[in-house]
Protein backbone atom coordinates (compact mmCIF):
# COMPACT_ATOMS: atom_id res chain seq x y z
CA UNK A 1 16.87 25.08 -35.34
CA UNK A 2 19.25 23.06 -33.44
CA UNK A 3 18.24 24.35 -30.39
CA UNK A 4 14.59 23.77 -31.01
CA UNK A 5 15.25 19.92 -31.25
CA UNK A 6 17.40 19.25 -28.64
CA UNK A 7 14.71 21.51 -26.40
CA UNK A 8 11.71 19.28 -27.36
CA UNK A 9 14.21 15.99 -27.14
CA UNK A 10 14.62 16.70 -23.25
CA UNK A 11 11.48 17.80 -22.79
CA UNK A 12 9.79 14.56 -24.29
CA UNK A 13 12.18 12.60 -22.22
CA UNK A 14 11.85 14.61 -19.32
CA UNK A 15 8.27 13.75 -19.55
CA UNK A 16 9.14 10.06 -20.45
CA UNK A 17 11.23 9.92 -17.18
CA UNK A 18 8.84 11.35 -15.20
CA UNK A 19 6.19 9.10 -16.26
CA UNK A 20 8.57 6.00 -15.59
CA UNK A 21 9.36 7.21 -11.91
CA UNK A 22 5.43 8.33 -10.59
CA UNK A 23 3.98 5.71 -8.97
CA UNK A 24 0.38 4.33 -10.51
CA UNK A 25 -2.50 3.89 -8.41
CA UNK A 26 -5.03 1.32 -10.08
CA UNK A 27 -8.68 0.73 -8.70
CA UNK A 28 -9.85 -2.55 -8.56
CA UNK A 29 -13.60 -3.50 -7.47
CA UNK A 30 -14.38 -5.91 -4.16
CA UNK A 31 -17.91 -6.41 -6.58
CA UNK A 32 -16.88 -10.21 -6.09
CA UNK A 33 -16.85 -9.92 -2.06
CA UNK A 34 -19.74 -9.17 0.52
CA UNK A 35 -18.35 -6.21 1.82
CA UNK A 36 -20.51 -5.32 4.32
CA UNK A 37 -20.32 -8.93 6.69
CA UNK A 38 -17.33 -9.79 8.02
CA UNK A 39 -16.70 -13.71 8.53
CA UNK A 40 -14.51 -15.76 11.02
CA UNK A 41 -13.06 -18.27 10.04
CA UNK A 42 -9.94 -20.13 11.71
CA UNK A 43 -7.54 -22.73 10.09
CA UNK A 44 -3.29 -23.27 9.36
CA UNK A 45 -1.75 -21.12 7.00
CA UNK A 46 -0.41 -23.02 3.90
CA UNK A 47 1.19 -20.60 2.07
CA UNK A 48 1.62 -16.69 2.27
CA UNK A 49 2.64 -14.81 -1.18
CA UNK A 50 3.36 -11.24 -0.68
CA UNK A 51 3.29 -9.80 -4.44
CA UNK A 52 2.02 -6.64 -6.03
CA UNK A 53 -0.68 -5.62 -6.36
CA UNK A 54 -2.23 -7.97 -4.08
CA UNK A 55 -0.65 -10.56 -1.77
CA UNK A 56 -2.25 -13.80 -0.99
CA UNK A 57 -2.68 -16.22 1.72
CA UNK A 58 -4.17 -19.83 1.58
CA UNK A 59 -5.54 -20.91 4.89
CA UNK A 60 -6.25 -24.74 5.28
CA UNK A 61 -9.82 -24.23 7.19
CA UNK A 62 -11.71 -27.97 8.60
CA UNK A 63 -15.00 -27.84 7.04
CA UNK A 64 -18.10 -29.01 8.21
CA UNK A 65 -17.57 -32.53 7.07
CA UNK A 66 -14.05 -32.79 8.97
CA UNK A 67 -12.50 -32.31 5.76
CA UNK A 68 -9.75 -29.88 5.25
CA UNK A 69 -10.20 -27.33 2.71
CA UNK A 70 -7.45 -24.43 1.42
CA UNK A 71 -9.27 -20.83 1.22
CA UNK A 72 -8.08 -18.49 -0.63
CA UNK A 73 -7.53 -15.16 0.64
CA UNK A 74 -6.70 -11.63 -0.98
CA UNK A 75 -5.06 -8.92 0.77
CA UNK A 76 -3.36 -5.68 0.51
CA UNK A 77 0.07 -4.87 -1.32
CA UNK A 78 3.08 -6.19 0.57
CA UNK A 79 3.86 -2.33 1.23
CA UNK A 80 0.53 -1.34 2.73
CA UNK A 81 0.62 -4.40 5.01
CA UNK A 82 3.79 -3.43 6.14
CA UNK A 83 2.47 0.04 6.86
CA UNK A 84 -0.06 -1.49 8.99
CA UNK A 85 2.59 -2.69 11.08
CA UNK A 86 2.59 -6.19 10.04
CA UNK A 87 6.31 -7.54 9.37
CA UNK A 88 7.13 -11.06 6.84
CA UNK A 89 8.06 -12.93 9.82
CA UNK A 90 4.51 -12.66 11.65
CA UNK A 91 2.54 -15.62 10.00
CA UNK A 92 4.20 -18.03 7.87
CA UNK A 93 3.20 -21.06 6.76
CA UNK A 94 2.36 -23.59 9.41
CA UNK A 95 1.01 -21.35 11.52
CA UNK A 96 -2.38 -21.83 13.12
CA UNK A 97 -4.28 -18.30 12.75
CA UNK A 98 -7.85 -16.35 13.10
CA UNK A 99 -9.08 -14.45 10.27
CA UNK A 100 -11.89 -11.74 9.60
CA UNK A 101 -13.13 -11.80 6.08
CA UNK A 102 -15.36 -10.73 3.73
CA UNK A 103 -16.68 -14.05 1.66
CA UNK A 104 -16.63 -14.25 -2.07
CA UNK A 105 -20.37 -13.68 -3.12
CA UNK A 106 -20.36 -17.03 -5.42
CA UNK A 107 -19.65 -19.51 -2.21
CA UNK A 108 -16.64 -20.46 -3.18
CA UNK A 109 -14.11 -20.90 -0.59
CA UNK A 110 -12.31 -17.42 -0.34
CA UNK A 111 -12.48 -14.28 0.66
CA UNK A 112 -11.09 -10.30 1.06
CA UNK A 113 -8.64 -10.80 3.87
CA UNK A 114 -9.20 -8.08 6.48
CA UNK A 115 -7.68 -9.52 9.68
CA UNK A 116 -5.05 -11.93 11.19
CA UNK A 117 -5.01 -12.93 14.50
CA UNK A 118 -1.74 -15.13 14.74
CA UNK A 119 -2.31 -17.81 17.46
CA UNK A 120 1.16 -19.66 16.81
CA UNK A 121 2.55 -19.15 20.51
CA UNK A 122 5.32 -16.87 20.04
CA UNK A 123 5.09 -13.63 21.23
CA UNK A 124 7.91 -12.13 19.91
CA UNK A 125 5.96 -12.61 16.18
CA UNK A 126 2.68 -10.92 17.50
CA UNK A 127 0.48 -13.78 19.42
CA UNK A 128 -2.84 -13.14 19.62
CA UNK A 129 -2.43 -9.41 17.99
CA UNK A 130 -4.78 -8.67 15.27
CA UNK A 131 -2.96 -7.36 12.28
CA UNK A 132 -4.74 -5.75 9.35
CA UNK A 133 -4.10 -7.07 6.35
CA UNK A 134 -6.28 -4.85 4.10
């Protein structure tokens, strides 16, 4: 009898553990984005937030008024846009950068962040490389 319970105690845990430890993939729909047109756009990064599950970058863009407006833009997990190649220290905020995106279908200023091209001089943080971002 004894045996019995402490067999089905480390199995249940086992299983608990296990459970704990496996990583989770979610799916989550790009319904709200245009995939299939990409869009340039070109401004100064504001801020850069790389969180789970997806990191964010606001990009002050000069509209077609002259007026500066802050877009929005969704990317990857921090861990796939390292595997990309891309490292923290490549855009930060300040920096003047090209973008390839796919627009939000509503119009509002955002977007599904695809590509970076950092043009913020220094080489040694990627120049001019395109880094992909999704």
């Amino acid at each position: 009898m004894i045996q019995k319970f402490w067999l089905k105690t480390v199995c249940f845990f086992s299983v608990f553990i296990i459970t704990l430890v496996i990583p989770t993939h979610a799916h989550h729909s790009h319904n709200a984005y245009e995939i299939t047109i990409w869009t340039d756009i070109e401004g100064t990064v504001s801020e850069v937030h790389l969180i789970n599950p997806h990191s964010w970058l606001y990009l002050d863009v000069m509209d077609e008024n002259g007026e500066i407006v802050t877009w929005s833009l969704e990317a990857a997990a921090p861990n796939s846009i390292f595997e990309n190649g891309v490292k923290r220290e490549d855009v930060k905020p300040g920096d003047p950068i090209k973008a390839r995106i796919h627009l939000l279908r509503d119009g509002t200023n955002g977007g599904l962040l695809g590509y970076i091209t950092p043009m913020h001089g220094d080489e040694t943080r990627g120049h001019g490389i395109e880094l992909e971002w999704d």
